[in-house]
Protein backbone atom coordinates (compact mmCIF):
# COMPACT_ATOMS: atom_id res chain seq x y z
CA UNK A 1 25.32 34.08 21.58
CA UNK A 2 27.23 31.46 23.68
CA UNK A 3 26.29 28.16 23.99
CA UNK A 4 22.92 26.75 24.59
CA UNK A 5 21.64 25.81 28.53
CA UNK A 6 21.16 22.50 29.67
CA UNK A 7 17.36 21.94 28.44
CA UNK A 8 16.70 25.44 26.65
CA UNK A 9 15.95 26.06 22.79
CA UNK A 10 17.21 28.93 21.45
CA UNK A 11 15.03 31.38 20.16
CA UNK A 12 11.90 29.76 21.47
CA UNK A 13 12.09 31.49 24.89
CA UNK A 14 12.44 30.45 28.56
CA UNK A 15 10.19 27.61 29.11
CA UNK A 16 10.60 25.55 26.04
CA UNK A 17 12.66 22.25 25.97
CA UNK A 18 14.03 20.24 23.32
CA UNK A 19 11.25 17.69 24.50
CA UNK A 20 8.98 20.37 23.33
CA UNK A 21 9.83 20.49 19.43
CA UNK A 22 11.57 17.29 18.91
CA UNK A 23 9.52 14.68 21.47
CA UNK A 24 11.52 12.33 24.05
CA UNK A 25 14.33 10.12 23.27
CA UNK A 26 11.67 7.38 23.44
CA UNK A 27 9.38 9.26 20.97
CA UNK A 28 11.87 9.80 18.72
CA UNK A 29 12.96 6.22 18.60
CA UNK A 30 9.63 4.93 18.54
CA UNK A 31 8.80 7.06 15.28
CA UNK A 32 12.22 5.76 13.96
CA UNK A 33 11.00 2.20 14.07
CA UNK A 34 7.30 3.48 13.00
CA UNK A 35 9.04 5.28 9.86
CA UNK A 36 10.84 2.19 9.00
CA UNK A 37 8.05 -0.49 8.94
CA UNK A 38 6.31 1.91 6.92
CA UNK A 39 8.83 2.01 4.22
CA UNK A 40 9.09 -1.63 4.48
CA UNK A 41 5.95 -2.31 4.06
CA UNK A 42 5.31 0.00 1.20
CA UNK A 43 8.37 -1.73 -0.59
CA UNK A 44 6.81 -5.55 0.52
CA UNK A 45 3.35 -4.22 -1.05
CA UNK A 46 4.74 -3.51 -4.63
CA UNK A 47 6.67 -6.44 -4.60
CA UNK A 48 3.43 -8.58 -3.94
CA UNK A 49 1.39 -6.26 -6.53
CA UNK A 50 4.46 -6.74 -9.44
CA UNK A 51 4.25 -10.52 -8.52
CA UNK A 52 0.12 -11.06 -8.98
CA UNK A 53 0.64 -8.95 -11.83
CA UNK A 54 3.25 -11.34 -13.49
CA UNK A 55 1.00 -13.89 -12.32
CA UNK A 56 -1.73 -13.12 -13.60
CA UNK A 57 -0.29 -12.19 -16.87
CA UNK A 58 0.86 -15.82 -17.29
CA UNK A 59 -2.69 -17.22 -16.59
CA UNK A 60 -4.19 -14.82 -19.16
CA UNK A 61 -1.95 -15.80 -21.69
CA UNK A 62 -2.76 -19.53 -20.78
CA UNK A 63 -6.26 -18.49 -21.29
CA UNK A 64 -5.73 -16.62 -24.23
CA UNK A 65 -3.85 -20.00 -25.56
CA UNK A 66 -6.67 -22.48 -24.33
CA UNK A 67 -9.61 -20.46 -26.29
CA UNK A 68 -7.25 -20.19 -29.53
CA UNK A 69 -7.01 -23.83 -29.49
CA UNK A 70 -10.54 -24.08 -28.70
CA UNK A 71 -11.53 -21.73 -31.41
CA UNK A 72 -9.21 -23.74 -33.84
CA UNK A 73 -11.18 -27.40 -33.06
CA UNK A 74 -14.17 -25.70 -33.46
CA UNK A 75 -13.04 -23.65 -36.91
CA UNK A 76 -11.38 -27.61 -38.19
CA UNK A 77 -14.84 -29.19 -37.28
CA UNK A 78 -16.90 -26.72 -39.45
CA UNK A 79 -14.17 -27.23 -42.15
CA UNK A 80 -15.14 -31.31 -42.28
C-alpha cells in the first residue's frame, strides 16, 4: 500500500485530510486542556462532597450529643 501522502487519509478517499477526522493541531490541544479540567474538576467536586459529608457528620453527632444531654436534664428533673 506504500506510505501515506502528505495530507491524505487512507481509505477515506481523495479529498479527506487528517484535519477532517482528527480536528487541527489547535483543536486537538484545546480539547486536551478541555479533557483535563474536566477530570479535575470532577476529582475537586468529590473531594468537596466527602468533606461536607464528614462535616456534617460531626455536627449531627454534636446534635445528636446536645439533645441526649438535653433529654437527660429533663428525664433528672422529672426524677426530683
Amino acid at each position: 500500500m506504500g506510505k501515506d501522502g502528505h495530507g491524505y487519509v487512507r481509505t477515506y478517499g481523495k479529498g479527506f485530510v487528517p484535519s477532517n477526522l482528527w480536528g487541527t493541531k489547535s483543536q486537538v490541544g484545546n480539547q486536551k486542556v478541555l479533557d483535563e479540567v474536566k477530570i479535575n474538576s470532577q476529582v475537586e467536586l468529590q473531594s468537596l462532597q466527602e468533606r461536607m459529608q464528614k462535616e456534617m457528620e460531626v455536627k449531627l453527632k454534636e446534635q445528636v450529643k446536645a439533645m441526649e444531654a438535653e433529654l437527660l436534664g429533663n428525664f433528672k428533673n422529672v426524677l426530683t
